[in-house]
N, C-alpha and C. Protein backbone atom coordinates (compact mmCIF):
# COMPACT_ATOMS: atom_id res chain seq x y z
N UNK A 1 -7.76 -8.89 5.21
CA UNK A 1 -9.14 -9.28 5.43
C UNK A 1 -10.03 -8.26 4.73
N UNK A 2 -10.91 -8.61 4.10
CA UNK A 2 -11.32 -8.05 3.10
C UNK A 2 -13.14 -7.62 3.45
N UNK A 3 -14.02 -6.93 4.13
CA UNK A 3 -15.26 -7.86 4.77
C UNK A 3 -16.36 -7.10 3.51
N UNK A 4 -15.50 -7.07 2.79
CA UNK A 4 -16.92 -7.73 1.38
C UNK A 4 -16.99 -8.60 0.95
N UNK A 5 -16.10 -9.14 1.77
CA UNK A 5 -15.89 -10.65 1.73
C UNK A 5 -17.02 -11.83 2.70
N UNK A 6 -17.67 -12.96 2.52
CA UNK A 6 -18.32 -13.58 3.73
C UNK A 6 -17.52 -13.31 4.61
N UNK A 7 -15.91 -13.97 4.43
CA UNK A 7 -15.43 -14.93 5.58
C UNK A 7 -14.40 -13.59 6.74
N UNK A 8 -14.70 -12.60 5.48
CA UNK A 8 -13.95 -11.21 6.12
C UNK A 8 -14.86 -10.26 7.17
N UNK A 9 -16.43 -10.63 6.47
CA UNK A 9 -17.51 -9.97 7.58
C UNK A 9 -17.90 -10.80 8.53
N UNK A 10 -17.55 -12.30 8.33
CA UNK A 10 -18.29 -12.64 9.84
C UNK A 10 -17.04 -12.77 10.67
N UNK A 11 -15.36 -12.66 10.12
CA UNK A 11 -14.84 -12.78 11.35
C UNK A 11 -14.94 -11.27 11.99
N UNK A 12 -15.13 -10.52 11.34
CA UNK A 12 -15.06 -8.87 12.01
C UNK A 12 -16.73 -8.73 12.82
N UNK A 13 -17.65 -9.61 12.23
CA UNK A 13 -19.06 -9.72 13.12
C UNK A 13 -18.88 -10.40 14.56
N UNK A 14 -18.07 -11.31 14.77
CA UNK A 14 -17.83 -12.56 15.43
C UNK A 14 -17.00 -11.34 16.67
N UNK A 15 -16.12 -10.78 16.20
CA UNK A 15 -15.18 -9.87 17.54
C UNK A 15 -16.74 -8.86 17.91
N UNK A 16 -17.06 -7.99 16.92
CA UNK A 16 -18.29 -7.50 18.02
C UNK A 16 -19.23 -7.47 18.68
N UNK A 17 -19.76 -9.25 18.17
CA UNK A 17 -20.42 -9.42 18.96
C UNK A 17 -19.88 -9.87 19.92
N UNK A 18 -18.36 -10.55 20.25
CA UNK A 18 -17.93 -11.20 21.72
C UNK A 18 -17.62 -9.52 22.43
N UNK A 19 -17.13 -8.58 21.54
CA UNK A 19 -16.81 -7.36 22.55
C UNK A 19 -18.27 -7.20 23.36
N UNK A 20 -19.42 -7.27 22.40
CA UNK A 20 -20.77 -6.69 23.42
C UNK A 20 -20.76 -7.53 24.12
N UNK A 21 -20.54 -8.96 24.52
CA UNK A 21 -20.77 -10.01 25.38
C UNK A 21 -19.86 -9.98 27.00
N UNK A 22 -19.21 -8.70 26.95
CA UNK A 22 -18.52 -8.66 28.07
C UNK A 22 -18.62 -7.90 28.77
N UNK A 23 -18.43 -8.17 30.22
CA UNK A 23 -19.26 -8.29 31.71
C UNK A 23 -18.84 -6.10 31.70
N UNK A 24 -19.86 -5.08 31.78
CA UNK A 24 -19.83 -4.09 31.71
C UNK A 24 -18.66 -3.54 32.76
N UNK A 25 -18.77 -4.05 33.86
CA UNK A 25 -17.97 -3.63 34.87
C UNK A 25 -16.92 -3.83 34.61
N UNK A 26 -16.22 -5.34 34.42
CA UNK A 26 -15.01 -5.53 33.90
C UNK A 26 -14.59 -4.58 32.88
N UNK A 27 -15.44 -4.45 31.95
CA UNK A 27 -14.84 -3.50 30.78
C UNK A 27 -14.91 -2.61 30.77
N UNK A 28 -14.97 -2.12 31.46
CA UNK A 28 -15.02 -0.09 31.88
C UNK A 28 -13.62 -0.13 32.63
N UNK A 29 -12.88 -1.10 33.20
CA UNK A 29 -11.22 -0.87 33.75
C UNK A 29 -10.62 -0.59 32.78
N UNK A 30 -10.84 -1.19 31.28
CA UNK A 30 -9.90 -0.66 30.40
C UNK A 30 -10.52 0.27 29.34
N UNK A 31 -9.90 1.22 28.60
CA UNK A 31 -10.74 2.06 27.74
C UNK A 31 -11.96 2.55 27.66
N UNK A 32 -12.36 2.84 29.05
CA UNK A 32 -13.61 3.43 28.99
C UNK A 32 -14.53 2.73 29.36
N UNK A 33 -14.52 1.25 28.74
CA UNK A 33 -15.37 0.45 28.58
C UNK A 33 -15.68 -0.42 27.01
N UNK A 34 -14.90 0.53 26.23
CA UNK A 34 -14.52 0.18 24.59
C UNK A 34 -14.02 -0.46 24.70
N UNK A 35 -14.08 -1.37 23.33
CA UNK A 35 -13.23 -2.12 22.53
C UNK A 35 -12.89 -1.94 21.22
N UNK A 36 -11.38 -1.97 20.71
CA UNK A 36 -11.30 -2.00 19.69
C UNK A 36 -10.69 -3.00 18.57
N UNK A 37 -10.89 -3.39 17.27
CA UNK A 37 -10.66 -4.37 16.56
C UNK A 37 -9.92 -3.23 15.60
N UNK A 38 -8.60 -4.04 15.33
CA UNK A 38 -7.64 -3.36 14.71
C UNK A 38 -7.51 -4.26 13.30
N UNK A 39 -8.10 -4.35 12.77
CA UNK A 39 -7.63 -5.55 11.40
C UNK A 39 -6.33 -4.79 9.93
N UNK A 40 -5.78 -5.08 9.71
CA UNK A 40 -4.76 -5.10 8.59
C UNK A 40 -3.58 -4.78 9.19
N UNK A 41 -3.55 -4.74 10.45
CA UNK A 41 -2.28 -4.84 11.37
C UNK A 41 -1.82 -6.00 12.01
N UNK A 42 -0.63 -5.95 12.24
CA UNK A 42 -0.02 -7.17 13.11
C UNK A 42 1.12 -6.90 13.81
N UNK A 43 2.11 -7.45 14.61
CA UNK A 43 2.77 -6.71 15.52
C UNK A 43 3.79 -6.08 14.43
N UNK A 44 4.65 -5.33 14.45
CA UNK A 44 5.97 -4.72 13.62
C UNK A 44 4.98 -4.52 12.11
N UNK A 45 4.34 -4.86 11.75
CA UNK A 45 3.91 -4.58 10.70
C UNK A 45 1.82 -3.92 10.52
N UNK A 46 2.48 -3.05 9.04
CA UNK A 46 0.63 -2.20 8.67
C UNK A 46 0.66 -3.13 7.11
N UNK A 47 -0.33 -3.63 7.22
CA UNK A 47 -0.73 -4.01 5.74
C UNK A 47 -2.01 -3.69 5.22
N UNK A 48 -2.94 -2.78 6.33
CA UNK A 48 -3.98 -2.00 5.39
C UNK A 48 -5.10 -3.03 4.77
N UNK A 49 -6.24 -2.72 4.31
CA UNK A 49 -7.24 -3.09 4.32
C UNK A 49 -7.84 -2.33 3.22
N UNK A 50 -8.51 -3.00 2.17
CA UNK A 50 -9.47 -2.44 0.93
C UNK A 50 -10.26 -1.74 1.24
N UNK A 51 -11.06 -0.23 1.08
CA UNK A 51 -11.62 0.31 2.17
C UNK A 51 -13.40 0.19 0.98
N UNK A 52 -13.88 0.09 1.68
CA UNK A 52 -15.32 0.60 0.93
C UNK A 52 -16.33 1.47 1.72
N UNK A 53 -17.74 1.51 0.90
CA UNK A 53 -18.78 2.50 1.70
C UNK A 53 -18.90 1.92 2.90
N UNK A 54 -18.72 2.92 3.93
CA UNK A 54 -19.55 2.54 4.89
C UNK A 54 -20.69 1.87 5.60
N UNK A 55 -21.75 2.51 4.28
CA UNK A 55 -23.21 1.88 4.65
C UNK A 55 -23.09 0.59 4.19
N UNK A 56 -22.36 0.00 3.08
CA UNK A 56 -22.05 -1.35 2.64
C UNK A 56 -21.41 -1.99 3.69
N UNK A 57 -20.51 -1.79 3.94
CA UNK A 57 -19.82 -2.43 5.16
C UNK A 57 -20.80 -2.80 6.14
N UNK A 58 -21.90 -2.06 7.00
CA UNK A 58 -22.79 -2.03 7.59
C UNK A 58 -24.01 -3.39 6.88
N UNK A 59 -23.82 -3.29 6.17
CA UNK A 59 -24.83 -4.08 4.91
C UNK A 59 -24.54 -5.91 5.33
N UNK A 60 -23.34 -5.37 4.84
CA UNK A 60 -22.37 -7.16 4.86
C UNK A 60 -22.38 -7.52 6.19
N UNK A 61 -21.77 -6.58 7.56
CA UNK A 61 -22.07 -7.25 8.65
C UNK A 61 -23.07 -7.24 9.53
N UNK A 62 -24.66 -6.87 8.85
CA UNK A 62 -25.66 -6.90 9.15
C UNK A 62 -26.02 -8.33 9.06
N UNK A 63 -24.99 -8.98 8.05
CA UNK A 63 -26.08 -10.29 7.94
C UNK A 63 -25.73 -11.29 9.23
N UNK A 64 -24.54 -11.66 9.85
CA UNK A 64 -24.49 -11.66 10.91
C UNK A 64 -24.36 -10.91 12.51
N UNK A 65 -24.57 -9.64 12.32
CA UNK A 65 -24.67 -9.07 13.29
C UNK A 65 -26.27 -8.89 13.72
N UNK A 66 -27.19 -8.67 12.87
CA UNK A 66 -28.63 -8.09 12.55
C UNK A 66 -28.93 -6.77 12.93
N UNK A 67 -29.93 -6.38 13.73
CA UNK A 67 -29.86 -5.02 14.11
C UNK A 67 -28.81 -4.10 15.26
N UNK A 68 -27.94 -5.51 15.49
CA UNK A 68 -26.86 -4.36 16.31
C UNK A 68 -26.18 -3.78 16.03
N UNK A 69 -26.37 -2.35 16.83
CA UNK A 69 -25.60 -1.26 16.00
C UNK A 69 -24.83 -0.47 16.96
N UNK A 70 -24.43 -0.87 17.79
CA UNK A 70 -23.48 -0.39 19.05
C UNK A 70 -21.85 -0.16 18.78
N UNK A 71 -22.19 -0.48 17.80
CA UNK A 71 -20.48 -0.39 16.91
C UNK A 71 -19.76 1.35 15.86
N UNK A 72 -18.90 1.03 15.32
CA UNK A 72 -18.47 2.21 14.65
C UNK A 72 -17.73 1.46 14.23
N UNK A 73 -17.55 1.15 13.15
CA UNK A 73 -16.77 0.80 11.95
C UNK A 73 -15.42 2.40 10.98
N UNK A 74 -14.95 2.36 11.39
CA UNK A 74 -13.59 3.62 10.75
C UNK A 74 -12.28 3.07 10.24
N UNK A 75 -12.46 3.47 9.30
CA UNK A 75 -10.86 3.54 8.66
C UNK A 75 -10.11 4.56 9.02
N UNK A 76 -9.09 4.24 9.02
CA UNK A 76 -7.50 5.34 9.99
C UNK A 76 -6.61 5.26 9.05
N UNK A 77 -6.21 6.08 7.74
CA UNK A 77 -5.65 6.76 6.70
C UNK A 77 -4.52 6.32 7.68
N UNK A 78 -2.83 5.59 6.35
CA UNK A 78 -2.41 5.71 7.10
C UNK A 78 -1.23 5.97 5.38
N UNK A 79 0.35 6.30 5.55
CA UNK A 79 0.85 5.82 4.23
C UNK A 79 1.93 5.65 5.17
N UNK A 80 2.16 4.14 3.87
CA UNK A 80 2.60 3.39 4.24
C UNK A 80 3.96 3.16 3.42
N UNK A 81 4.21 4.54 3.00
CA UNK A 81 5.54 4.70 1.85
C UNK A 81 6.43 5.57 3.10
C-alpha cells in the first residue's frame, strides 16, 4: 500500500478516523487507549512499504482526514535480508 497513492491514503485515512471514533473508555482497556495501524505486514510475513516525507504523507491524508491531527504516522526500519 503505497499512500501517495489515492486509494493507499484514504484506506490508511479511513482506519484513523474509525480508531478516533471509539468509545474512550472502551479503549483505554487496551494500549493505553492507542491504536495502531500496521500496513506492509501480514501474519508470517514483512513486505514493507515505500517510505516518503512525512509532511507529504500528512499532505495526502489531509485530503480525507482534514484538520485531524491526533495521529503519528512512523516508519519502523526493518531488514528484511
Amino acid at each position: 500500500m503505497d499512500v501517495s497513492k489515492a486509494d493507499g491514503a484514504f484506506t490508511v485515512s479511513k482506519a484513523i478516523l474509525g480508531f478516533a471514533n471509539r468509545m474512550p473508555d472502551v479503549a483505554a482497556q487496551w494500549a493505553g487507549g492507542h491504536a495502531y495501524l500496521l500496513v506492509g505486514v501480514e501474519e508470517e510475513a514483512l513486505h514493507g512499504v515505500a517510505t516518503h516525507d512525512i509532511e507529504k504523507v500528512d499532505t495526502w491524508l489531509g485530503r480525507y482526514i482534514g484538520d485531524f491531527d491526533r495521529y503519528q504516522f512512523t516508519y519502523v526500519p526493518f531488514n528484511n535480508g
